[in-house]
PDB file of N, CA and C in Angstrom:
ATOM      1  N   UNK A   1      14.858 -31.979 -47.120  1.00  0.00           N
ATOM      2  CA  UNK A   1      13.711 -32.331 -47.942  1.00  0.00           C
ATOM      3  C   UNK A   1      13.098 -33.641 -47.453  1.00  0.00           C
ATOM      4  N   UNK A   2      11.915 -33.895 -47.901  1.00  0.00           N
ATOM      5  CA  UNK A   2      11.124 -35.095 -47.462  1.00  0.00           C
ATOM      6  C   UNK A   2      11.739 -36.626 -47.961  1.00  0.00           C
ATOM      7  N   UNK A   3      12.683 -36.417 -49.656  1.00  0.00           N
ATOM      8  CA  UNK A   3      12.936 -37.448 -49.872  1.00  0.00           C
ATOM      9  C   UNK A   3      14.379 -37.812 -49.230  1.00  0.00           C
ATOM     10  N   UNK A   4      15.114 -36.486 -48.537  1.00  0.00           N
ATOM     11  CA  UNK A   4      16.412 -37.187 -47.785  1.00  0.00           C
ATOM     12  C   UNK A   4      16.252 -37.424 -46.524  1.00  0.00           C
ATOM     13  N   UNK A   5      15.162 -37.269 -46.048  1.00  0.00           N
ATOM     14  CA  UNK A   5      15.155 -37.682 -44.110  1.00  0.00           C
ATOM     15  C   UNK A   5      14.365 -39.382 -44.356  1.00  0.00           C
ATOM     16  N   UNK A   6      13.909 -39.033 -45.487  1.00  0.00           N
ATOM     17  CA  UNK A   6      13.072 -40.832 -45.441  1.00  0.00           C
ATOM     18  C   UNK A   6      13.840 -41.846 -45.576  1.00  0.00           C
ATOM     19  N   UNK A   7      14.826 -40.893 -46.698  1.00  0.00           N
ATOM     20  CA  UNK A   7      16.565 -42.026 -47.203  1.00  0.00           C
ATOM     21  C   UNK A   7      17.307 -41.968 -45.913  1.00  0.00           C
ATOM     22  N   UNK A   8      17.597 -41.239 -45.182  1.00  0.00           N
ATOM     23  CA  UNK A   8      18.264 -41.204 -44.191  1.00  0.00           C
ATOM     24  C   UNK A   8      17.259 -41.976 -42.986  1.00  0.00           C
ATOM     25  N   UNK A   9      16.186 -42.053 -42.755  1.00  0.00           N
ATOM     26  CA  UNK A   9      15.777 -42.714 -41.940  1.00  0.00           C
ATOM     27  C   UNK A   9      15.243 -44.554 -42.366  1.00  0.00           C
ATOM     28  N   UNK A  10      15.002 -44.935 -43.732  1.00  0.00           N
ATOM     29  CA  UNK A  10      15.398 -45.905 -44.374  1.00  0.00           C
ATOM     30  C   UNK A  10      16.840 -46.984 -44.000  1.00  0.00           C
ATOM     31  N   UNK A  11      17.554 -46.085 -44.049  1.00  0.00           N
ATOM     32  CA  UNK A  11      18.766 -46.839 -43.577  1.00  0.00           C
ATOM     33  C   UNK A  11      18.821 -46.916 -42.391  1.00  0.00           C
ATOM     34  N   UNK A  12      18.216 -46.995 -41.214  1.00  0.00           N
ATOM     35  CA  UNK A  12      18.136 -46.881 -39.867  1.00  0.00           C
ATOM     36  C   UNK A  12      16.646 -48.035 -39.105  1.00  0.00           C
ATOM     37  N   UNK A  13      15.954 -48.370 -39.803  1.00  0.00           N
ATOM     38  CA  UNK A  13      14.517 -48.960 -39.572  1.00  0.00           C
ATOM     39  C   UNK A  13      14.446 -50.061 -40.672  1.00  0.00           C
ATOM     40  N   UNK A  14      15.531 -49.791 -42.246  1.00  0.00           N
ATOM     41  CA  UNK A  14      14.915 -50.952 -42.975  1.00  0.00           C
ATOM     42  C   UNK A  14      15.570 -52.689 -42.341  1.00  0.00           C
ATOM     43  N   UNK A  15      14.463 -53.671 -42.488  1.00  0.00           N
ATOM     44  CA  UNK A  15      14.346 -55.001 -41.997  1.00  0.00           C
ATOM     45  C   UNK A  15      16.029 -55.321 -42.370  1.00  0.00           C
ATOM     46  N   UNK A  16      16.120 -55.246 -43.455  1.00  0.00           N
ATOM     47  CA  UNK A  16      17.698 -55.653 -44.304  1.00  0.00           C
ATOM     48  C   UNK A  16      18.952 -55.479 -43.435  1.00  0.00           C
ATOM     49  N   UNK A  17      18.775 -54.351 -42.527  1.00  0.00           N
ATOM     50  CA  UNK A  17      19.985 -53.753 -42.079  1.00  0.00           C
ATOM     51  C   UNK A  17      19.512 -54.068 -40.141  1.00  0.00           C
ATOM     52  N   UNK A  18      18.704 -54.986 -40.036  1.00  0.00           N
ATOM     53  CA  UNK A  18      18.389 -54.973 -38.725  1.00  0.00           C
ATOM     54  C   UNK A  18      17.691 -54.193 -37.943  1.00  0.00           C
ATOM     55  N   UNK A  19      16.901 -53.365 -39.141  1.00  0.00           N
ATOM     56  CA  UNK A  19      15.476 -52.805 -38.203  1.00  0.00           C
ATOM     57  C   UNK A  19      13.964 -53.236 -38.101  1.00  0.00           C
ATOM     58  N   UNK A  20      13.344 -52.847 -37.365  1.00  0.00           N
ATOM     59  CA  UNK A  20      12.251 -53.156 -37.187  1.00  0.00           C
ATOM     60  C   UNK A  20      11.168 -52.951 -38.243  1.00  0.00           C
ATOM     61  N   UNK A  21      10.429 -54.236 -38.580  1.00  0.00           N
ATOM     62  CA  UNK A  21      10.123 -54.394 -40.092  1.00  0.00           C
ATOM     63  C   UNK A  21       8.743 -53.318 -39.462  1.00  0.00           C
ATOM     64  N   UNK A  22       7.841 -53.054 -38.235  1.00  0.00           N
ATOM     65  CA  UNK A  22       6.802 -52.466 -38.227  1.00  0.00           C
ATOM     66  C   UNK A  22       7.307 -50.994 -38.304  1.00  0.00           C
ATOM     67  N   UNK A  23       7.907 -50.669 -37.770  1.00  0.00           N
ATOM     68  CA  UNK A  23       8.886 -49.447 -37.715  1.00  0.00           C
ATOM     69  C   UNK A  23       9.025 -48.814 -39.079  1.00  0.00           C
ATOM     70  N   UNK A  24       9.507 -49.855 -40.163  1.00  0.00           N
ATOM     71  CA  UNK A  24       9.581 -49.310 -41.464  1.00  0.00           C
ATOM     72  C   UNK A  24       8.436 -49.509 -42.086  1.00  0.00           C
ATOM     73  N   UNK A  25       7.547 -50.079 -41.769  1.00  0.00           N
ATOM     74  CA  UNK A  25       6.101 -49.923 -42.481  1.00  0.00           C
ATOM     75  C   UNK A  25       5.170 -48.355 -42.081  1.00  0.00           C
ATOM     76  N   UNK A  26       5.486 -48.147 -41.306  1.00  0.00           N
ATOM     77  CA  UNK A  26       4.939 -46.193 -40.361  1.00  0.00           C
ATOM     78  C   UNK A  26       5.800 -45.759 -40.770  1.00  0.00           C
ATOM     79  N   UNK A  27       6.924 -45.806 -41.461  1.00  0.00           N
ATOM     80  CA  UNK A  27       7.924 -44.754 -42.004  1.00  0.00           C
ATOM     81  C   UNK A  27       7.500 -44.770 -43.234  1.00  0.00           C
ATOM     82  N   UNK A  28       7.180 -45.879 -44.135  1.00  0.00           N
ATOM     83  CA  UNK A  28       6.388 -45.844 -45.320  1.00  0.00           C
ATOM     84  C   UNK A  28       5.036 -44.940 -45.800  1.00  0.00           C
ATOM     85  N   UNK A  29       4.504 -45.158 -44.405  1.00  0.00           N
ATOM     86  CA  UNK A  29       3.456 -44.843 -44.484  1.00  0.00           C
ATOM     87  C   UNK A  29       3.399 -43.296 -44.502  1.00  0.00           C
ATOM     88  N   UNK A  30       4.357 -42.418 -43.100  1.00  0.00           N
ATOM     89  CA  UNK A  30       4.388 -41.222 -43.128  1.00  0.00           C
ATOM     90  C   UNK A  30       4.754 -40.645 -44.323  1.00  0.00           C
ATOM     91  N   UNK A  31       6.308 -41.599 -45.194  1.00  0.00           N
ATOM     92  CA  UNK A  31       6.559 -40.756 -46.369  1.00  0.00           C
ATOM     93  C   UNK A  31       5.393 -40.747 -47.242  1.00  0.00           C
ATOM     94  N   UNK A  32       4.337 -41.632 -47.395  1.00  0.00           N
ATOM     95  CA  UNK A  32       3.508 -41.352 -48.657  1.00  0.00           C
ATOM     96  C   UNK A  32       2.554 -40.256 -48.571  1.00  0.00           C
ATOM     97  N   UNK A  33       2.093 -39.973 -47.003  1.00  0.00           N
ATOM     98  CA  UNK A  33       1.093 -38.951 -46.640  1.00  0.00           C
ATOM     99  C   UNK A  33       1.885 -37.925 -46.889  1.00  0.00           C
ATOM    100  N   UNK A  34       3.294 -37.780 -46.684  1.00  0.00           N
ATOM    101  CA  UNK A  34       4.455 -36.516 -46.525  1.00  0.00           C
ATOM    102  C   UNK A  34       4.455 -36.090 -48.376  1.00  0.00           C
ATOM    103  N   UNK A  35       4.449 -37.189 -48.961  1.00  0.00           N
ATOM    104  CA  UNK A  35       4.416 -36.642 -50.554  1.00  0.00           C
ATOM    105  C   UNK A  35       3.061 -36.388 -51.168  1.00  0.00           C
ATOM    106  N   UNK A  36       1.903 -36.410 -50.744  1.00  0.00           N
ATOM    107  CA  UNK A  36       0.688 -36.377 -50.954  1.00  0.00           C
ATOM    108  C   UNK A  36       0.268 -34.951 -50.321  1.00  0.00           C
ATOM    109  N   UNK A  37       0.525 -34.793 -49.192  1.00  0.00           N
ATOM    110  CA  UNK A  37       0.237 -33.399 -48.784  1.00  0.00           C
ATOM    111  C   UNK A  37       1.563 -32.360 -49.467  1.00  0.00           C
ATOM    112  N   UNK A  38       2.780 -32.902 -49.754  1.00  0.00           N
ATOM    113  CA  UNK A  38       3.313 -31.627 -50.804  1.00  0.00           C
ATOM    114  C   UNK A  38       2.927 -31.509 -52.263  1.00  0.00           C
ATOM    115  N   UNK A  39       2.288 -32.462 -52.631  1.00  0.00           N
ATOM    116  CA  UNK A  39       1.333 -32.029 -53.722  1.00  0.00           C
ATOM    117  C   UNK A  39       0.447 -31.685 -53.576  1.00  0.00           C
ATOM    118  N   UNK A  40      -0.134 -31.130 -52.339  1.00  0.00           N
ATOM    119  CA  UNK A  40      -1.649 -30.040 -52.485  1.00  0.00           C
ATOM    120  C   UNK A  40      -1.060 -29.087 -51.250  1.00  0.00           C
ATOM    121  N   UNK A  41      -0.763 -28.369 -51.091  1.00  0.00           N
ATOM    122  CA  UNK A  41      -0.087 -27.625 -50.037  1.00  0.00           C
ATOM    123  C   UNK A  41      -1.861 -26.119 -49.971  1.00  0.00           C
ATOM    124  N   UNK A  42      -2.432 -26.176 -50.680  1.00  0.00           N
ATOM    125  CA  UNK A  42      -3.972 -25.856 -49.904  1.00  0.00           C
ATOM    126  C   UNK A  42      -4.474 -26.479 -48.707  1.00  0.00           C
ATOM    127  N   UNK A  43      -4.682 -27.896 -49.230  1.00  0.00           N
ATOM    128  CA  UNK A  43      -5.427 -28.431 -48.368  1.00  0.00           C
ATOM    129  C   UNK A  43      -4.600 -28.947 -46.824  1.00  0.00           C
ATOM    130  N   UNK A  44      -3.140 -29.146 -46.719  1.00  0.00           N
ATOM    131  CA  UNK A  44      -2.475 -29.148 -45.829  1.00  0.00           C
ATOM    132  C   UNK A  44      -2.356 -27.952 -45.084  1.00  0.00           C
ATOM    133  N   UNK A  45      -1.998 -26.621 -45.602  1.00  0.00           N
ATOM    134  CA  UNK A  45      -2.462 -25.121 -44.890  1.00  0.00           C
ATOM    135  C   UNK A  45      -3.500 -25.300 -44.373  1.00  0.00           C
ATOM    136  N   UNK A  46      -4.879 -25.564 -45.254  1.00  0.00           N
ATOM    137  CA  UNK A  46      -6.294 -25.549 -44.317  1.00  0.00           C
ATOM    138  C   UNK A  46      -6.554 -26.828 -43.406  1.00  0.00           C
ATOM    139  N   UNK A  47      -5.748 -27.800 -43.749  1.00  0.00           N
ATOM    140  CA  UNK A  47      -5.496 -29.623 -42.709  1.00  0.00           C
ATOM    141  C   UNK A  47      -4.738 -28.575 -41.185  1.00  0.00           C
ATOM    142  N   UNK A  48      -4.181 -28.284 -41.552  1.00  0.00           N
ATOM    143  CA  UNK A  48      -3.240 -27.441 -40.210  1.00  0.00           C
ATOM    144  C   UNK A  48      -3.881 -26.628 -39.005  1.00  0.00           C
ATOM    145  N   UNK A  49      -4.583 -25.886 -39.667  1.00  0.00           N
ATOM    146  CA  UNK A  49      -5.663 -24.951 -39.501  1.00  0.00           C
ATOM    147  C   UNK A  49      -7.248 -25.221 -39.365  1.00  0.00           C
ATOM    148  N   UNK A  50      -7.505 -26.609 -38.413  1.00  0.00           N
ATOM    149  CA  UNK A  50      -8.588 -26.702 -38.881  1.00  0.00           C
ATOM    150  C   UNK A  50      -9.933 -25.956 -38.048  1.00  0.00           C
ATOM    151  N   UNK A  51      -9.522 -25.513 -36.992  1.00  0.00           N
ATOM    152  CA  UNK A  51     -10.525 -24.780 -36.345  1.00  0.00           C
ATOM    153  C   UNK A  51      -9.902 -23.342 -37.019  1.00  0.00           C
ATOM    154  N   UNK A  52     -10.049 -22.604 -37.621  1.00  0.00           N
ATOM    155  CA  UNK A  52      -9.614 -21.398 -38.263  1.00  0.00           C
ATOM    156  C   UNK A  52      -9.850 -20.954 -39.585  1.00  0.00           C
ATOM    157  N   UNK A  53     -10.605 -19.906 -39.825  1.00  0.00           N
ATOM    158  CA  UNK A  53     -10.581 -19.268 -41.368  1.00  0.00           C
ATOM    159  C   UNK A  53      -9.511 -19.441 -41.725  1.00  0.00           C
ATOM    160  N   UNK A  54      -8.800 -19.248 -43.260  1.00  0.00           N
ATOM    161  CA  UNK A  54      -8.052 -19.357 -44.004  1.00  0.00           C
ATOM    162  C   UNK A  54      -8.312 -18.461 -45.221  1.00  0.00           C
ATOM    163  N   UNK A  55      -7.536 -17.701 -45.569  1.00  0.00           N
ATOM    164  CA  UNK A  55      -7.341 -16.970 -47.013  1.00  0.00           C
ATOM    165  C   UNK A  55      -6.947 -17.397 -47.891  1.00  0.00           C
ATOM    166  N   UNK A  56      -7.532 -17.772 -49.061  1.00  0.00           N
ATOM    167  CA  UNK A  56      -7.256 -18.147 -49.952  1.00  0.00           C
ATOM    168  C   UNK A  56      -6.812 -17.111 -51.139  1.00  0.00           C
ATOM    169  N   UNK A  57      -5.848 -16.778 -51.234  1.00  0.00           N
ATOM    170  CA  UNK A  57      -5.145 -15.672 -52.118  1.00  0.00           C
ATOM    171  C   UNK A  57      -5.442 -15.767 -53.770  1.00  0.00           C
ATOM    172  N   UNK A  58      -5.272 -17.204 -54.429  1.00  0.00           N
ATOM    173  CA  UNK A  58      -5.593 -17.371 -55.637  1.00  0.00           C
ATOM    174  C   UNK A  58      -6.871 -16.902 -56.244  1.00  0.00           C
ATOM    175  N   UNK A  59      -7.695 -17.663 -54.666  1.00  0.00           N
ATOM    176  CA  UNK A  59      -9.005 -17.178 -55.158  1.00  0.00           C
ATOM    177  C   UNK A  59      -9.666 -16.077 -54.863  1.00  0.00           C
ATOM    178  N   UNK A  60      -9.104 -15.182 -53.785  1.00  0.00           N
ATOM    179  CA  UNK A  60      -9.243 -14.180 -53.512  1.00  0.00           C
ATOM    180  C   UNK A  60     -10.557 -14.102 -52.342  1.00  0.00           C
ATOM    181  N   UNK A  61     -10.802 -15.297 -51.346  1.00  0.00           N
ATOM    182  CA  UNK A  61     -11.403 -15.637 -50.431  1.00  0.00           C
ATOM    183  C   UNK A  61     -10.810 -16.310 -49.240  1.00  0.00           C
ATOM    184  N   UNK A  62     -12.305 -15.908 -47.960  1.00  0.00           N
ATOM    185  CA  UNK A  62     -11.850 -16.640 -47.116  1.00  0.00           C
ATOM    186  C   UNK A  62     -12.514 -17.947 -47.045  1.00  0.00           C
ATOM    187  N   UNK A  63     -12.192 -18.992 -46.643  1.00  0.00           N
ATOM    188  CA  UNK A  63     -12.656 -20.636 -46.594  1.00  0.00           C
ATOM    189  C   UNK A  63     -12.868 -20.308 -45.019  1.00  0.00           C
ATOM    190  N   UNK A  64     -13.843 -21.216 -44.585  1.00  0.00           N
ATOM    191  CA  UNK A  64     -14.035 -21.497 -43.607  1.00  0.00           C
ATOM    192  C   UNK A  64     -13.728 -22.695 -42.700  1.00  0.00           C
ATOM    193  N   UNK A  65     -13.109 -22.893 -41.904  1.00  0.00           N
ATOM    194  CA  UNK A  65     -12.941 -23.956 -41.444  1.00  0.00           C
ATOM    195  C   UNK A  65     -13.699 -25.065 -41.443  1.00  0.00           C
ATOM    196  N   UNK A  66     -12.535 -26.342 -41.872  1.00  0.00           N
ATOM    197  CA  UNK A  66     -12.821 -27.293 -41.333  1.00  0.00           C
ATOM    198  C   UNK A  66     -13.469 -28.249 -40.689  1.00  0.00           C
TER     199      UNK A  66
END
């Protein structure tokens, strides 16, 4: 899961334990984009996909790219 590779990579990069304080600021950063795109998992499918139609099943359409 997203919140045990961040804990597990936390202990490896944080300043406290002798890592690199910029290092853990881009690990910060990835986890917040990493929990932001699993709360909209639409717009990350169509972020993925951006030269490409996409089906949208809920709505029962296709979106157009990106």
């Amino acid at each position: 899961t997203i919140k045990t590779a961040y804990k597990r990579m936390a202990k490896v990069y944080h300043p406290d334990v002798g890592g690199d304080e910029e290092a853990f600021k881009k690990l910060n950063d990835a986890h917040e984009q990493m929990l932001s795109w699993a709360e909209h998992p639409q717009y990350t499918s169509r972020k993925a996909l951006q030269d490409c139609w996409s089906y949208d099943g809920a709505a029962s359409r296709w979106s157009p790219p990106l």
